[in-house]
Protein backbone atom coordinates (compact mmCIF):
# COMPACT_ATOMS: atom_id res chain seq x y z
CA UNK A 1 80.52 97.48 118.30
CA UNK A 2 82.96 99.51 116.10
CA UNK A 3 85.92 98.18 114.35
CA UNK A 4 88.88 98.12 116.68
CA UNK A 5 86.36 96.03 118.98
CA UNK A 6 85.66 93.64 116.46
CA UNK A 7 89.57 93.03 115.99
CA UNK A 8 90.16 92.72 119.46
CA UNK A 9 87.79 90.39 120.28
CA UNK A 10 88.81 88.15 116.88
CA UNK A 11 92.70 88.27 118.20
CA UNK A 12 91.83 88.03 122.02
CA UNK A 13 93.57 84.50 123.33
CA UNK A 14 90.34 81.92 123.98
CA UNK A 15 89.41 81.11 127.15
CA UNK A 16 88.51 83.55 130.21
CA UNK A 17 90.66 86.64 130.51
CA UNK A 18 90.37 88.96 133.34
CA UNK A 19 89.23 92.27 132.07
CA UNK A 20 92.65 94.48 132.84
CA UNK A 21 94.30 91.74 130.91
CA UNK A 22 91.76 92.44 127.83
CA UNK A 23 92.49 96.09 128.03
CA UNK A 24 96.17 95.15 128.05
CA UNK A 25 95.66 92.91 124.97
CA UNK A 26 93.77 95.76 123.15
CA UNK A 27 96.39 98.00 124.23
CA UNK A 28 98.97 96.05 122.73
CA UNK A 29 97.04 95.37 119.22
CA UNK A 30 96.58 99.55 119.12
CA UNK A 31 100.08 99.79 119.38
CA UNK A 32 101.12 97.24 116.98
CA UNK A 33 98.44 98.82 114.38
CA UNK A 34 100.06 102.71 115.17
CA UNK A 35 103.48 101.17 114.77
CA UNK A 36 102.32 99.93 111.54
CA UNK A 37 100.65 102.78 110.55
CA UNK A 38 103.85 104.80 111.03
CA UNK A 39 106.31 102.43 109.97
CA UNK A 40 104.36 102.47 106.15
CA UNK A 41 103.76 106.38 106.54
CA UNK A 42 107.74 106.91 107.16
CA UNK A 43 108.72 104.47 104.37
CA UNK A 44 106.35 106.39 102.04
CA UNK A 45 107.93 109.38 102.92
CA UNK A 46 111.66 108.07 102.65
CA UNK A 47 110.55 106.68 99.39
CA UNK A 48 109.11 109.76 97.84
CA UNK A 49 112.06 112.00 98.39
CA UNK A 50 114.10 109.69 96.33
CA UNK A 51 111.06 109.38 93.82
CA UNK A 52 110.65 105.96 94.41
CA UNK A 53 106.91 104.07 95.52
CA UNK A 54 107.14 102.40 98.88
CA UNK A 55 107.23 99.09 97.19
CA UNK A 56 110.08 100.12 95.22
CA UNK A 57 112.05 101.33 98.28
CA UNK A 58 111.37 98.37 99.92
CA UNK A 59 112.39 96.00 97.21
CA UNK A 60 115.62 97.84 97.44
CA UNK A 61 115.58 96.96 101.23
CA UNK A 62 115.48 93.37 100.26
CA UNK A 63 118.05 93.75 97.76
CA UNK A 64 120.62 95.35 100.10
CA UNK A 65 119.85 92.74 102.79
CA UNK A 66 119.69 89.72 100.66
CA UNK A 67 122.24 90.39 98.27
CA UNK A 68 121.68 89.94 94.03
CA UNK A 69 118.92 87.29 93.41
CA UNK A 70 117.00 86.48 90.38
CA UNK A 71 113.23 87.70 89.35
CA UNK A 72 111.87 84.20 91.52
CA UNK A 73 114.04 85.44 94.78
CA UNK A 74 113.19 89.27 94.66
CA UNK A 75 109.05 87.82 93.82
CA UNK A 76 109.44 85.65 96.72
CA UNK A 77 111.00 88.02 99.16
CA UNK A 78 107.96 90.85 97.96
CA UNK A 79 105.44 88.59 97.38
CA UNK A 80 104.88 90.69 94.03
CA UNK A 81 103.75 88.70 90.86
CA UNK A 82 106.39 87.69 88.01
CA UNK A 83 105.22 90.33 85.88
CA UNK A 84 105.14 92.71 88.76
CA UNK A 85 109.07 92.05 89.79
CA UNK A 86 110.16 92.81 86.35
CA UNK A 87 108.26 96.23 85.87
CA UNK A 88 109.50 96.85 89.10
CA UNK A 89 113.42 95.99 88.17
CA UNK A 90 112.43 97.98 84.78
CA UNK A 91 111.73 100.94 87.03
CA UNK A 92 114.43 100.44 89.62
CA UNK A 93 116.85 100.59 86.64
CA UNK A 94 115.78 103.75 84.98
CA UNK A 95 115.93 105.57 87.89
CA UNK A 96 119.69 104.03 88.63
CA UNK A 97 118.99 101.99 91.66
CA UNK A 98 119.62 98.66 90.52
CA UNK A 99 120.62 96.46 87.49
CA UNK A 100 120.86 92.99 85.90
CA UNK A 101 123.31 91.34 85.15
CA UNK A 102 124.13 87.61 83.87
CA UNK A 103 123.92 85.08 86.48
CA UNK A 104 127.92 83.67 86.88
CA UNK A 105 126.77 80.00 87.25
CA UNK A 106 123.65 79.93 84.88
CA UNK A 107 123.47 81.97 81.41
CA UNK A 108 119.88 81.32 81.51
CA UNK A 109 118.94 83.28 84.54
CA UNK A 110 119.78 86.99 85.72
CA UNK A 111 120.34 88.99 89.15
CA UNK A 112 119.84 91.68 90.04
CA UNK A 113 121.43 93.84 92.54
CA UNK A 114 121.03 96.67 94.04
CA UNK A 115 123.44 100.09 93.52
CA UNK A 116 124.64 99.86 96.93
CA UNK A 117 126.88 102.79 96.71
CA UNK A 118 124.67 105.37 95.28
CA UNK A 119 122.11 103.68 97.64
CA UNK A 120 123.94 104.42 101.08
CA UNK A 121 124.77 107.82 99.81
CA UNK A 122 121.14 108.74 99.30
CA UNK A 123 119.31 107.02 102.09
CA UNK A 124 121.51 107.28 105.09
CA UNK A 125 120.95 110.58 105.26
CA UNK A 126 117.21 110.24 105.51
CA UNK A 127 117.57 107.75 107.82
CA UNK A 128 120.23 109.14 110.26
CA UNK A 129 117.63 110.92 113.03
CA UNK A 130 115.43 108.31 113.09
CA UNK A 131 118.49 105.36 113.42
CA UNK A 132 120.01 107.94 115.89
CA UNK A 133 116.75 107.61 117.88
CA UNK A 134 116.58 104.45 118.15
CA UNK A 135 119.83 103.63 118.88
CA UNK A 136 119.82 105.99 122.19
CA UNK A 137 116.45 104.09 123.18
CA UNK A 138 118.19 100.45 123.04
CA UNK A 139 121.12 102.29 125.36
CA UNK A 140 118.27 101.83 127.60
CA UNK A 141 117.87 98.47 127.81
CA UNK A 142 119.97 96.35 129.51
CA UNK A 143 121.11 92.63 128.06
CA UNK A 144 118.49 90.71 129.92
């Protein structure tokens, strides 16, 4: 048995399945895996031309979605480590795409936001074919 068997059969629903609805279950944990696969290879990419890590173009992702938030909402939102978010604001501010500034309701904490601007100038364009793409795909779909 080789690994994507051994995955399958772990995430396959209990009970007796007929065996086109197996293949169909496989099928669809292949292409969840391949989506994945691409989805980190693009961001990688995307990331690299801007020379950012992955992680760091995703934090920025989670910026510009989320608005500022303090260290505890950006660690929460990445799952990264205290120590982790702040070398990673560190580096996101060096390279100009984010910065701190004094929370307005409490002196003791500080957000940080993202450079939104500079942000949608870079980035967009990388983005563009791919959104493009997309965006003629979901033409296809009706409401229902």
């Amino acid at each position: 048995m080789g690994y994507d068997d051994a995955v399958s059969n772990k995430r396959r629903p209990a009970g007796r399945i007929s065996p086109q609805r197996a293949e169909l279950i496989d099928r669809l944990h292949l292409a969840g895996r391949e989506l994945s696969t691409a989805t980190v290879m693009f961001h990688t990419d995307v990331a690299a031309r801007r020379g950012l890590s992955a992680t760091e173009e995703k934090a920025i992702d989670v910026l510009l979605r989320g608005g500022p938030m303090t260290h505890a909402e950006l660690g929460r939102h990445t799952g990264l480590a205290p120590a982790s978010v702040s070398n990673l604001i560190d580096r996101l501010e060096r390279k100009g795409y984010a910065s701190r500034a004094p929370h307005p309701e409490d002196g003791r904490r500080v957000l940080v936001t993202a450079a939104a601007e500079r942000l949608l100038g870079e980035f967009v364009p990388l983005y563009a074919d791919w959104v493009g793409s997309l965006n003629e795909l979901f033409a296809t779909y009706t409401d229902s």
